[in-house]
PDB file of N, CA and C in Angstrom:
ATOM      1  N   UNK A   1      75.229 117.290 156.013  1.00  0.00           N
ATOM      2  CA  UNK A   1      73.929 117.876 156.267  1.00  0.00           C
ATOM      3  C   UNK A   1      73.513 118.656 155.024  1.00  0.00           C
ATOM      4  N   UNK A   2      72.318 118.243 154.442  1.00  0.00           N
ATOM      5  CA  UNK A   2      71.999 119.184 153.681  1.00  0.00           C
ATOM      6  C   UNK A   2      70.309 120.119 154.037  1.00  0.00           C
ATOM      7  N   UNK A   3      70.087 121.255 152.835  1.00  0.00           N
ATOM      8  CA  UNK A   3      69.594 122.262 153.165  1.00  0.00           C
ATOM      9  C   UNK A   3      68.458 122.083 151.610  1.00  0.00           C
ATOM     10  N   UNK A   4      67.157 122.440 152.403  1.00  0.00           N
ATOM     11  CA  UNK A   4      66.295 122.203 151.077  1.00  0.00           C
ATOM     12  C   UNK A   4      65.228 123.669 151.357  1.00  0.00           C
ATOM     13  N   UNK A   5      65.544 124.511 150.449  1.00  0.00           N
ATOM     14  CA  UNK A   5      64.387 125.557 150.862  1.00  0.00           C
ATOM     15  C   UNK A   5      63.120 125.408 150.282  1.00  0.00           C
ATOM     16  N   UNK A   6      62.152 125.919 151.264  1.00  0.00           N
ATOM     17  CA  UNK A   6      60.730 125.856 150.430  1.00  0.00           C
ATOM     18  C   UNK A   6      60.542 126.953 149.311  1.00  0.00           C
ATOM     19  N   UNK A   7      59.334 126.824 148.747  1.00  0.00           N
ATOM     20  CA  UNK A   7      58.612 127.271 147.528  1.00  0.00           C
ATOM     21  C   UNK A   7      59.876 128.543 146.814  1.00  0.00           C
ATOM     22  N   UNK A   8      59.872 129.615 146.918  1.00  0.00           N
ATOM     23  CA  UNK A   8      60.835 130.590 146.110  1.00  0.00           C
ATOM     24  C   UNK A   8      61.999 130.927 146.417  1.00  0.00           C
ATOM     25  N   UNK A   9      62.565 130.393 147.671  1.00  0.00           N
ATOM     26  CA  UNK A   9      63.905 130.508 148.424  1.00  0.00           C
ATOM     27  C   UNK A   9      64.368 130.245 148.179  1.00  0.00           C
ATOM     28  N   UNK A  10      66.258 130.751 148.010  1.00  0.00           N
ATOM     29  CA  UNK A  10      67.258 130.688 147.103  1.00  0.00           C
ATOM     30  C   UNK A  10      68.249 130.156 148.713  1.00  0.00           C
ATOM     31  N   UNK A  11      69.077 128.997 148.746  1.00  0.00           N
ATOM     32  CA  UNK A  11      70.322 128.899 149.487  1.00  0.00           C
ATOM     33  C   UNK A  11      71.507 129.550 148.466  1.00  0.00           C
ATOM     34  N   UNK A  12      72.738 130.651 149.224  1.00  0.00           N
ATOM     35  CA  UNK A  12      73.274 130.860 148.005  1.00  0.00           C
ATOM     36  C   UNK A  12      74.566 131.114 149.216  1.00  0.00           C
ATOM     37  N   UNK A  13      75.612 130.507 148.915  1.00  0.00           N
ATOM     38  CA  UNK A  13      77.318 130.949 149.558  1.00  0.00           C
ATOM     39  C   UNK A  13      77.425 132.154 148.970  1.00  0.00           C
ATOM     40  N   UNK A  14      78.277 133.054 149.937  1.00  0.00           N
ATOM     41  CA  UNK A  14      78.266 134.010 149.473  1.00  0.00           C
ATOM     42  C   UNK A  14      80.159 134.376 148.701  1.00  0.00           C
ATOM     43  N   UNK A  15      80.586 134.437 147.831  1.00  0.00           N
ATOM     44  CA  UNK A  15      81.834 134.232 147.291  1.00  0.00           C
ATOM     45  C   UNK A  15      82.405 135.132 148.300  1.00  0.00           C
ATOM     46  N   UNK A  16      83.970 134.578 147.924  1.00  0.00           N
ATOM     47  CA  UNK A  16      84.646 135.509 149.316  1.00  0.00           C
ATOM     48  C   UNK A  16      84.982 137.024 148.779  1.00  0.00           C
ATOM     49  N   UNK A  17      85.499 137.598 149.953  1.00  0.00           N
ATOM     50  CA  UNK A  17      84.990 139.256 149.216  1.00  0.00           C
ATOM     51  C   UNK A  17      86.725 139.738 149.122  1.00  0.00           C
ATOM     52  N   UNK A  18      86.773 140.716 148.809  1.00  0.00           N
ATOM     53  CA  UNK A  18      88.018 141.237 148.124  1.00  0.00           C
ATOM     54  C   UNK A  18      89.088 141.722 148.884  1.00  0.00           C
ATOM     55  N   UNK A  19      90.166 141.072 149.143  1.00  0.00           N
ATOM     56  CA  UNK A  19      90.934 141.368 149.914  1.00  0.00           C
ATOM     57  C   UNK A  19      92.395 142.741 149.523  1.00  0.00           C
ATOM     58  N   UNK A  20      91.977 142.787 148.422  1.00  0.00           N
ATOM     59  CA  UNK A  20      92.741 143.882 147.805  1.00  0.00           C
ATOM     60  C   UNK A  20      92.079 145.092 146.413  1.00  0.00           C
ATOM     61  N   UNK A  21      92.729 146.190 146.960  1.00  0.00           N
ATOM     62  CA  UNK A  21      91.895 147.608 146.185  1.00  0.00           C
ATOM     63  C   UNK A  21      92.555 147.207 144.664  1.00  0.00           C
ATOM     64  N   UNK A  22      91.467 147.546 143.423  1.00  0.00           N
ATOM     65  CA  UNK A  22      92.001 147.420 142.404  1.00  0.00           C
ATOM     66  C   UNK A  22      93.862 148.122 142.179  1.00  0.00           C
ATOM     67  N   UNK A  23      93.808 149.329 143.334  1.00  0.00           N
ATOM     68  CA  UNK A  23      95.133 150.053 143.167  1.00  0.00           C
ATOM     69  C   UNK A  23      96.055 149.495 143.717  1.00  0.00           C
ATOM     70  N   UNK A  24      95.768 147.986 144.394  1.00  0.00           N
ATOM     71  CA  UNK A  24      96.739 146.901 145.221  1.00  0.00           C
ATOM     72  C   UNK A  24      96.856 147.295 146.702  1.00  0.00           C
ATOM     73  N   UNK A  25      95.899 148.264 147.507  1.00  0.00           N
ATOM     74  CA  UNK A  25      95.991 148.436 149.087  1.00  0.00           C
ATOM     75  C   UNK A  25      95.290 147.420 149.496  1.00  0.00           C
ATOM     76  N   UNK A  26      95.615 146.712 150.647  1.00  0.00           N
ATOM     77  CA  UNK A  26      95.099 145.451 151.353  1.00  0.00           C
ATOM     78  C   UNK A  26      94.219 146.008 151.772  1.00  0.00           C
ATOM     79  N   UNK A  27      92.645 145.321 152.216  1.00  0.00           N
ATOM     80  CA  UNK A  27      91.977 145.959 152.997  1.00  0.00           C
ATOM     81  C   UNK A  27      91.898 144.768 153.854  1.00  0.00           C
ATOM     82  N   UNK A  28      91.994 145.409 155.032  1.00  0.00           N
ATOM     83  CA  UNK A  28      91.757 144.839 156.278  1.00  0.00           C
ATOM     84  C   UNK A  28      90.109 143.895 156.161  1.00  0.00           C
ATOM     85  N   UNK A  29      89.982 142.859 156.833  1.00  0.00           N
ATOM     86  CA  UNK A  29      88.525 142.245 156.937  1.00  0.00           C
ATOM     87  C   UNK A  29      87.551 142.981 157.391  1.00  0.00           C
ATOM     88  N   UNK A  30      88.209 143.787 158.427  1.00  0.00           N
ATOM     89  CA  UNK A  30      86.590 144.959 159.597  1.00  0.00           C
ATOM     90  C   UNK A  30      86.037 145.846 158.343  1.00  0.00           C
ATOM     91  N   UNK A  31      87.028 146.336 157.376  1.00  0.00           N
ATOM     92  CA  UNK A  31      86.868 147.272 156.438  1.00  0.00           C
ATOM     93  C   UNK A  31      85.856 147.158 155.332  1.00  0.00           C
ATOM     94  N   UNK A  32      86.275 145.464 155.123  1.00  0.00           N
ATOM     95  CA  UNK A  32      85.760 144.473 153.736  1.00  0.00           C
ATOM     96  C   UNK A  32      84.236 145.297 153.959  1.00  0.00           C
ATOM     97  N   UNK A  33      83.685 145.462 152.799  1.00  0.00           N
ATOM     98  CA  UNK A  33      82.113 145.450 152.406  1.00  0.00           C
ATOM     99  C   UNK A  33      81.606 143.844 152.271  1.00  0.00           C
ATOM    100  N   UNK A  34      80.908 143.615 152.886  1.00  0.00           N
ATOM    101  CA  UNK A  34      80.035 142.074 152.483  1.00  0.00           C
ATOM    102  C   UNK A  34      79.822 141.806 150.789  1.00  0.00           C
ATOM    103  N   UNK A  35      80.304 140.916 150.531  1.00  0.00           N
ATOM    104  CA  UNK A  35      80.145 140.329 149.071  1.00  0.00           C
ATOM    105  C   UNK A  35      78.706 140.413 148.712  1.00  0.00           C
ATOM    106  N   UNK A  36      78.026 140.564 147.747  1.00  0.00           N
ATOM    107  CA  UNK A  36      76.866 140.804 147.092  1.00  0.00           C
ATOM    108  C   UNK A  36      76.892 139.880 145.828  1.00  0.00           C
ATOM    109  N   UNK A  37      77.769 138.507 145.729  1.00  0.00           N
ATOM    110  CA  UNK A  37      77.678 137.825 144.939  1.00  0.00           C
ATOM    111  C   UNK A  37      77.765 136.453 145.329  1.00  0.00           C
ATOM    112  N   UNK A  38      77.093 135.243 144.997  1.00  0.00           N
ATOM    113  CA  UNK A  38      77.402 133.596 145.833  1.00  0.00           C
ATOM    114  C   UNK A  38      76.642 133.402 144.611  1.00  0.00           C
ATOM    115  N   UNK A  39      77.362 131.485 145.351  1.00  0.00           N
ATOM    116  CA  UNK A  39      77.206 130.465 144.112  1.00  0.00           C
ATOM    117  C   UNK A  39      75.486 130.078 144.752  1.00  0.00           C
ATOM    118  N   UNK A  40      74.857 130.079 144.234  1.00  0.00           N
ATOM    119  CA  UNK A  40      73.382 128.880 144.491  1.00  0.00           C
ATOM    120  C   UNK A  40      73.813 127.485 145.009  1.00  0.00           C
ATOM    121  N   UNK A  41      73.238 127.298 145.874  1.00  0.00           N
ATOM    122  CA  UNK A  41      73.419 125.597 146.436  1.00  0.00           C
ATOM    123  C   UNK A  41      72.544 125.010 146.241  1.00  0.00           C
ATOM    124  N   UNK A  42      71.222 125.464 146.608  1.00  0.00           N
ATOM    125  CA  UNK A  42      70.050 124.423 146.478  1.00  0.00           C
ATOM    126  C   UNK A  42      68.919 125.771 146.065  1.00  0.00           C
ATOM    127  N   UNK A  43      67.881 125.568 145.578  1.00  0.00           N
ATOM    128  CA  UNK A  43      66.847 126.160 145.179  1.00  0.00           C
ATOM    129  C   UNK A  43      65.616 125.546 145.673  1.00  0.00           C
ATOM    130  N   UNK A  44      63.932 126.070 146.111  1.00  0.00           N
ATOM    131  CA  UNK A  44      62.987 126.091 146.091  1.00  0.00           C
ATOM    132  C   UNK A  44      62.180 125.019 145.539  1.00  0.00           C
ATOM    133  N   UNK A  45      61.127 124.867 145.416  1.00  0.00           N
ATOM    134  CA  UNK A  45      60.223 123.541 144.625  1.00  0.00           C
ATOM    135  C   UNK A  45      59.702 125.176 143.766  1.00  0.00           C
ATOM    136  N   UNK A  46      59.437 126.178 144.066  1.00  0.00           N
ATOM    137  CA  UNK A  46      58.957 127.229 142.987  1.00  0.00           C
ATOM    138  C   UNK A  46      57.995 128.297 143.536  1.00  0.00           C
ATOM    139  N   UNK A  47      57.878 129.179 143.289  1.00  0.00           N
ATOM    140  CA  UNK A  47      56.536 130.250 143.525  1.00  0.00           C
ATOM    141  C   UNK A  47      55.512 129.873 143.612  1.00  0.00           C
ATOM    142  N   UNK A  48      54.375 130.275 144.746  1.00  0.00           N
ATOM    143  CA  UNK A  48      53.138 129.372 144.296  1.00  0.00           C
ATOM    144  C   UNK A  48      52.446 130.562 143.590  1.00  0.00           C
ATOM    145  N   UNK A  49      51.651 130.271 142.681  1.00  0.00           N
ATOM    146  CA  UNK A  49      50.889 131.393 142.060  1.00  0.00           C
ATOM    147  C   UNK A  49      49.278 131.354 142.936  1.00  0.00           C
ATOM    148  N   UNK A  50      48.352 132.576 142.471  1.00  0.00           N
ATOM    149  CA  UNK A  50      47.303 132.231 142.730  1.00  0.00           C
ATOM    150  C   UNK A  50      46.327 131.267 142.730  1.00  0.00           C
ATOM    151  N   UNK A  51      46.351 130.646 141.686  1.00  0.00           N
ATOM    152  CA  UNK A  51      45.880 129.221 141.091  1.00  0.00           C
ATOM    153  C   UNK A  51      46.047 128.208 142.615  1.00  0.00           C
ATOM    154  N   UNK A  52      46.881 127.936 142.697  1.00  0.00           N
ATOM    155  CA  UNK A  52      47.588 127.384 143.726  1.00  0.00           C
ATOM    156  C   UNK A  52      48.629 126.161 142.657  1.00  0.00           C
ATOM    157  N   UNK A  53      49.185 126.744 141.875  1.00  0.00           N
ATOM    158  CA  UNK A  53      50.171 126.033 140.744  1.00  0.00           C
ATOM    159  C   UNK A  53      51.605 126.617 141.109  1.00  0.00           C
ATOM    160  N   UNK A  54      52.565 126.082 141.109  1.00  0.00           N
ATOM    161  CA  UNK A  54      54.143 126.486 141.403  1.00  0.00           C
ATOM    162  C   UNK A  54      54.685 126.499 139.960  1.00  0.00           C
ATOM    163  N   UNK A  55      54.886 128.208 140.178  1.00  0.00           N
ATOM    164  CA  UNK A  55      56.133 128.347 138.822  1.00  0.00           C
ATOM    165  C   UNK A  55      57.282 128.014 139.496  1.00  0.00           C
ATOM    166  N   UNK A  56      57.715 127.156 138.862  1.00  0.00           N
ATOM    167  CA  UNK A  56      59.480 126.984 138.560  1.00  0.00           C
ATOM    168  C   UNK A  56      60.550 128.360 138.845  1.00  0.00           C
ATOM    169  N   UNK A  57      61.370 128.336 139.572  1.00  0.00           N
ATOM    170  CA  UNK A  57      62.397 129.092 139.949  1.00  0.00           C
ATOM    171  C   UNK A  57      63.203 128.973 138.276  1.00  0.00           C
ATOM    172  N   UNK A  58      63.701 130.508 138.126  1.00  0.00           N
ATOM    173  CA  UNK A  58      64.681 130.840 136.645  1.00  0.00           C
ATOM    174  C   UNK A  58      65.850 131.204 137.030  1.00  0.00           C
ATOM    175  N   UNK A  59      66.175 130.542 138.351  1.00  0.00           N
ATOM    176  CA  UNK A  59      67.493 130.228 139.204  1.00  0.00           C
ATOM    177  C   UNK A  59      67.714 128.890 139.082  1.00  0.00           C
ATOM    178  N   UNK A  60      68.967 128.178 139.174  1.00  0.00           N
ATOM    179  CA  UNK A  60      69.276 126.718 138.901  1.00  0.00           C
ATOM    180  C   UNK A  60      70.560 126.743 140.423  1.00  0.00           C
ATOM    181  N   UNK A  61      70.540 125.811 141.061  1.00  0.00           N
ATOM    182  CA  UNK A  61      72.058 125.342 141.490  1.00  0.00           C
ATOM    183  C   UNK A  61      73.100 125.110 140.649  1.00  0.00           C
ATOM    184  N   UNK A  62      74.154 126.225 141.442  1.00  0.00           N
ATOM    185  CA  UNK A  62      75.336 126.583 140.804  1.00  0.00           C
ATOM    186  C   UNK A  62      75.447 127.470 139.789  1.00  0.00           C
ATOM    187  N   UNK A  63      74.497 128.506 139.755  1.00  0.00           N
ATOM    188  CA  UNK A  63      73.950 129.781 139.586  1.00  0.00           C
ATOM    189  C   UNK A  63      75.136 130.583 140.056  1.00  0.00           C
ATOM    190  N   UNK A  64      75.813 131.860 139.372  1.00  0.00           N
ATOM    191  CA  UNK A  64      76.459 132.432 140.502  1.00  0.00           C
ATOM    192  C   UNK A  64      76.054 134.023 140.564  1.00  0.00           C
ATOM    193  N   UNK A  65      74.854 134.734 141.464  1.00  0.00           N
ATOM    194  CA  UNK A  65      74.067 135.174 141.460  1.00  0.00           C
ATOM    195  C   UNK A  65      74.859 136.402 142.358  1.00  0.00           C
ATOM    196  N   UNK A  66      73.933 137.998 142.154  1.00  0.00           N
ATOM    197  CA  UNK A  66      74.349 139.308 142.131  1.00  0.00           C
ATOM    198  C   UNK A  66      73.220 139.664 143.229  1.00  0.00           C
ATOM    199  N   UNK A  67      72.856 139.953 144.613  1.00  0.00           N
ATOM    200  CA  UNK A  67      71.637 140.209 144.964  1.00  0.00           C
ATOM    201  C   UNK A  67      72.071 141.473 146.235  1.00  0.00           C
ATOM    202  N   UNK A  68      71.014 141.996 147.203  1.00  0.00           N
ATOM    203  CA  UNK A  68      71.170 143.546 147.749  1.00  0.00           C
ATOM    204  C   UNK A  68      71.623 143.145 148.618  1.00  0.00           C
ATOM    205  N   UNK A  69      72.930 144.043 149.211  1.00  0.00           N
ATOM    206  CA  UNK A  69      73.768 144.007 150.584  1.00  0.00           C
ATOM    207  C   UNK A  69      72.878 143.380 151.670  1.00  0.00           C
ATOM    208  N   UNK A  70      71.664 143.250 151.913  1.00  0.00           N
ATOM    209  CA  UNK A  70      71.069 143.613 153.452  1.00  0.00           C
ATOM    210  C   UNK A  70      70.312 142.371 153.038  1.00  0.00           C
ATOM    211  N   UNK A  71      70.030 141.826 151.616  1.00  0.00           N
ATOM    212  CA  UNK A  71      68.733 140.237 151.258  1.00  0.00           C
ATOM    213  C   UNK A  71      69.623 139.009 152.143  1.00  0.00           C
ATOM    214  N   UNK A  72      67.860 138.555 152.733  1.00  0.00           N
ATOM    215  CA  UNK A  72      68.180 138.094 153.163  1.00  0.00           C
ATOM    216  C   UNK A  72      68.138 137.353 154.271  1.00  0.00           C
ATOM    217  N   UNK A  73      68.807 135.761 155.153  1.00  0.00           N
ATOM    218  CA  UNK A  73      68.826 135.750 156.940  1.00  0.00           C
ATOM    219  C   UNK A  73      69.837 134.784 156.188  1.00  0.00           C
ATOM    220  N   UNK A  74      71.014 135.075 156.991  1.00  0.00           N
ATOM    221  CA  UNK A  74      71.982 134.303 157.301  1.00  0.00           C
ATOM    222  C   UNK A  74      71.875 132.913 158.284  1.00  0.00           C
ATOM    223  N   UNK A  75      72.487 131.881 157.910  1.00  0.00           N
ATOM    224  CA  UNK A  75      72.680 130.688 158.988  1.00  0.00           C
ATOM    225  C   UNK A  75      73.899 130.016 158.766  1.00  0.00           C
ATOM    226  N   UNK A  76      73.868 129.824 160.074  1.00  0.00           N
ATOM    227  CA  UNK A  76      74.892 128.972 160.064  1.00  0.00           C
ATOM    228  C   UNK A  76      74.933 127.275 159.704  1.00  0.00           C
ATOM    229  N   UNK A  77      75.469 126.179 159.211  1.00  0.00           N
ATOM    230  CA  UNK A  77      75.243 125.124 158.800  1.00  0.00           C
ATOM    231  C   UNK A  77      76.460 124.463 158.974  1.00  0.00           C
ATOM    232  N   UNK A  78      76.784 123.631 159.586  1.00  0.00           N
ATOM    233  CA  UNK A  78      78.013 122.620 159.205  1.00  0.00           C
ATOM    234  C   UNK A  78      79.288 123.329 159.607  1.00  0.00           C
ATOM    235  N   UNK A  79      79.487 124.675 159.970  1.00  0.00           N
ATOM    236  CA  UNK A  79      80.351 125.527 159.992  1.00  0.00           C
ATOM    237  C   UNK A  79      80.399 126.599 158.952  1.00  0.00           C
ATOM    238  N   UNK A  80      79.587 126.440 158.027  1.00  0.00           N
ATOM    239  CA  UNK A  80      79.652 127.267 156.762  1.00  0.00           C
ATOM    240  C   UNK A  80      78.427 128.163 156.850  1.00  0.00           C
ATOM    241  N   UNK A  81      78.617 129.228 156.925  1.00  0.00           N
ATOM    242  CA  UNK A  81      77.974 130.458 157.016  1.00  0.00           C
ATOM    243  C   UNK A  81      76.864 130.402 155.210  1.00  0.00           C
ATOM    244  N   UNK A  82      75.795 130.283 155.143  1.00  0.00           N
ATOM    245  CA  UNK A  82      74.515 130.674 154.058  1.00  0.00           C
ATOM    246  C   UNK A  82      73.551 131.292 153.972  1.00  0.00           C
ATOM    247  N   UNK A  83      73.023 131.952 152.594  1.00  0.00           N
ATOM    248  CA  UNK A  83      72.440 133.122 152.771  1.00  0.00           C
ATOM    249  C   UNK A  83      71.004 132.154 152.249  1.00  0.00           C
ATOM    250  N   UNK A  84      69.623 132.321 153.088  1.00  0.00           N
ATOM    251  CA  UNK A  84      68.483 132.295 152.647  1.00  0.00           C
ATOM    252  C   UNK A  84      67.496 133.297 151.914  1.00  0.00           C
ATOM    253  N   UNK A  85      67.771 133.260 150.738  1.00  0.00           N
ATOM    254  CA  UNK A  85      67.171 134.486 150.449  1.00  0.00           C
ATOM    255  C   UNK A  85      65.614 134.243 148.811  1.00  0.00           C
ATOM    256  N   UNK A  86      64.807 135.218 148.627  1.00  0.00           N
ATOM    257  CA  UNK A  86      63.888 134.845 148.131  1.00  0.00           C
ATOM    258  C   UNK A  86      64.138 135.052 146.413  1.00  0.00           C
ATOM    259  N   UNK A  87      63.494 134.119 145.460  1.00  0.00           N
ATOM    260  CA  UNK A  87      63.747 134.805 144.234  1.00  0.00           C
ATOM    261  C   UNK A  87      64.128 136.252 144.162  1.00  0.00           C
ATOM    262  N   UNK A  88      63.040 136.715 144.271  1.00  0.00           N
ATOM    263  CA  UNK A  88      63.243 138.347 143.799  1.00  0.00           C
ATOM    264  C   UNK A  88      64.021 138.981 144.328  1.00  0.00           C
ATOM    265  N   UNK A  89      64.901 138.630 145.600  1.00  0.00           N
ATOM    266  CA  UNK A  89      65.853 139.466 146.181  1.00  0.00           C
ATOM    267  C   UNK A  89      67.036 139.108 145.140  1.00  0.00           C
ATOM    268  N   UNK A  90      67.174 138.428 144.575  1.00  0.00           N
ATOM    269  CA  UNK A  90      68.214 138.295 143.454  1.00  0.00           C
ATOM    270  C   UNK A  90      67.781 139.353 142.521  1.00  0.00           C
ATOM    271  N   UNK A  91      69.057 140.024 141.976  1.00  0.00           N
ATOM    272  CA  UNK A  91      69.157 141.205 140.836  1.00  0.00           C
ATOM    273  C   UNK A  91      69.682 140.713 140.007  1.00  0.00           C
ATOM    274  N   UNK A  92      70.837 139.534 139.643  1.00  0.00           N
ATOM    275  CA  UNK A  92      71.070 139.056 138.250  1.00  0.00           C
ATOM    276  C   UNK A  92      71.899 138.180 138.707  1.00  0.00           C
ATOM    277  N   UNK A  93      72.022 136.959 137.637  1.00  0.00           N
ATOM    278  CA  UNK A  93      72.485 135.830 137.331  1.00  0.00           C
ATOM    279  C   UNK A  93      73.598 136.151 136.293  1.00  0.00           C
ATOM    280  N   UNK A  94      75.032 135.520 136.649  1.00  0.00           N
ATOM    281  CA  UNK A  94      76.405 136.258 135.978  1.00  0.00           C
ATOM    282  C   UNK A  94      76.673 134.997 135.098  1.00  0.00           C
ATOM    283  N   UNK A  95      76.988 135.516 134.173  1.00  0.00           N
ATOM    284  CA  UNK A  95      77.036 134.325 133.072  1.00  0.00           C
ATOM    285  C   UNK A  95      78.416 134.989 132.811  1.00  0.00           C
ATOM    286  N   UNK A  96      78.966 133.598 133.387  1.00  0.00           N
ATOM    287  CA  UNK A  96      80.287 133.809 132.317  1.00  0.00           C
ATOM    288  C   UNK A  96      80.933 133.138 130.964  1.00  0.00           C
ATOM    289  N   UNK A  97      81.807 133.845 130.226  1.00  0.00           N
ATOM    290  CA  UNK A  97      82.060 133.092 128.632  1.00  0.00           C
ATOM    291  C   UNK A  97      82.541 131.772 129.039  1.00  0.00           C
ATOM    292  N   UNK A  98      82.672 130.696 127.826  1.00  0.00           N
ATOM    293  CA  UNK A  98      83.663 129.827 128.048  1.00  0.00           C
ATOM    294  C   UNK A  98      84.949 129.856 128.409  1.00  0.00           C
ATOM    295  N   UNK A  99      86.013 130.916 128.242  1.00  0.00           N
ATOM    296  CA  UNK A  99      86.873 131.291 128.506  1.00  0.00           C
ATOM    297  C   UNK A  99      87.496 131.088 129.896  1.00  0.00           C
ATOM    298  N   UNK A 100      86.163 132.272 130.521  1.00  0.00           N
ATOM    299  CA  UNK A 100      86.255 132.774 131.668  1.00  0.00           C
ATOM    300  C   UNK A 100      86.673 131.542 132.618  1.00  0.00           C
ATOM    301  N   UNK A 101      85.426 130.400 132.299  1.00  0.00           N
ATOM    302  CA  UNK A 101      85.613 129.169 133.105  1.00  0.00           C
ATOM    303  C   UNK A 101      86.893 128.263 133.342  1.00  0.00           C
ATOM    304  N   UNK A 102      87.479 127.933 131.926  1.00  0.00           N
ATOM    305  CA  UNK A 102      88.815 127.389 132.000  1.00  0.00           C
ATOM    306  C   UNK A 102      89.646 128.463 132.749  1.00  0.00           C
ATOM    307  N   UNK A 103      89.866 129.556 132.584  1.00  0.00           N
ATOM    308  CA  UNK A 103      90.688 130.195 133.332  1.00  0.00           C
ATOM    309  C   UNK A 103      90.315 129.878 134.625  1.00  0.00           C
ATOM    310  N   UNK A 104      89.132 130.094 135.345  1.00  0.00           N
ATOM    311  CA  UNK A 104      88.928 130.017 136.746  1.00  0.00           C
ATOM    312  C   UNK A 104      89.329 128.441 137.165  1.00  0.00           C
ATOM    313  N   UNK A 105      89.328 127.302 136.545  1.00  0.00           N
ATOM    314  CA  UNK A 105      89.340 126.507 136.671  1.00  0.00           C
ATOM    315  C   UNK A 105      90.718 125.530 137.162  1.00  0.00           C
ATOM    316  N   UNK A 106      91.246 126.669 135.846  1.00  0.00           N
ATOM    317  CA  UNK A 106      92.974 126.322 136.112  1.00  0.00           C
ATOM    318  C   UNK A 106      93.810 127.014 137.361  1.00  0.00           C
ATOM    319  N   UNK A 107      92.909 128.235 137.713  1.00  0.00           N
ATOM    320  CA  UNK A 107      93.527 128.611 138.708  1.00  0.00           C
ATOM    321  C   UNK A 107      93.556 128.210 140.241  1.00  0.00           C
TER     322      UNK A 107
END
C-alpha cells in the first residue's frame, strides 16, 4: 500500500527513539520522549501559491528531517505507524557527511 500526500504535506517515519541515557541508564518505553526526527517517504506535488502555481517542496524522499514534538496527525498504514505533516512544520533537514553514511550502513 502506498501513501501520496497532497500539495505541501510531508509523509515522514518517525526514527526509533532512544533507548538508553547518554550516561548508559535504560529508559523504559512509557518514559521515552517521542522522536522528533524521521526519514521522508513520500512528499507533496508542492505549495500552491497565490497565482494558483505550485512551488516545489525543498524536502525530497529520504530526507531525514528534525520537526516539533506535537506536528502533525499520525496514521496508521500497513501496520506501520506515519507522521502527516506540512512543509513548514519541519525545522531542518540533517545532512549527514560521507562518513557518517558508510558507518551507518555497515552497522
Amino acid at each position: 500500500m502506498s501513501i501520496r500526500p497532497l500539495y505541501d504535506r510531508v509523509v515522514v517515519k518517525r526514527l526509533p527513539a532512544e533507548t538508553t541515557s547518554k550516561g548508559g541508564i535504560v529508559i523504559p518505553d512509557k518514559a521515552a520522549e517521542k522522536p522528533m526526527q524521521g526519514e521522508v517517504i513520500a512528499v507533496g506535488t508542492g505549495a500552491p501559491l497565490d497565482n494558483g502555481e505550485l512551488r516545489p517542496l525543498s524536502i525530497k524522499k529520504g530526507d531525514r528531517v528534525v520537526f516539533g514534538q506535537y506536528a502533525g496527525t499520525e496514521i496508521d498504514l500497513g501496520g506501520e505507524t506515519y507522521l502527516i505533516i506540512k512543509e513548514s512544520d519541519i525545522l531542518a533537514i540533517v545532512e549527514r557527511a560521507s562518513g557518517e553514511e558508510a558507518e551507518e550502513r555497515a552497522a
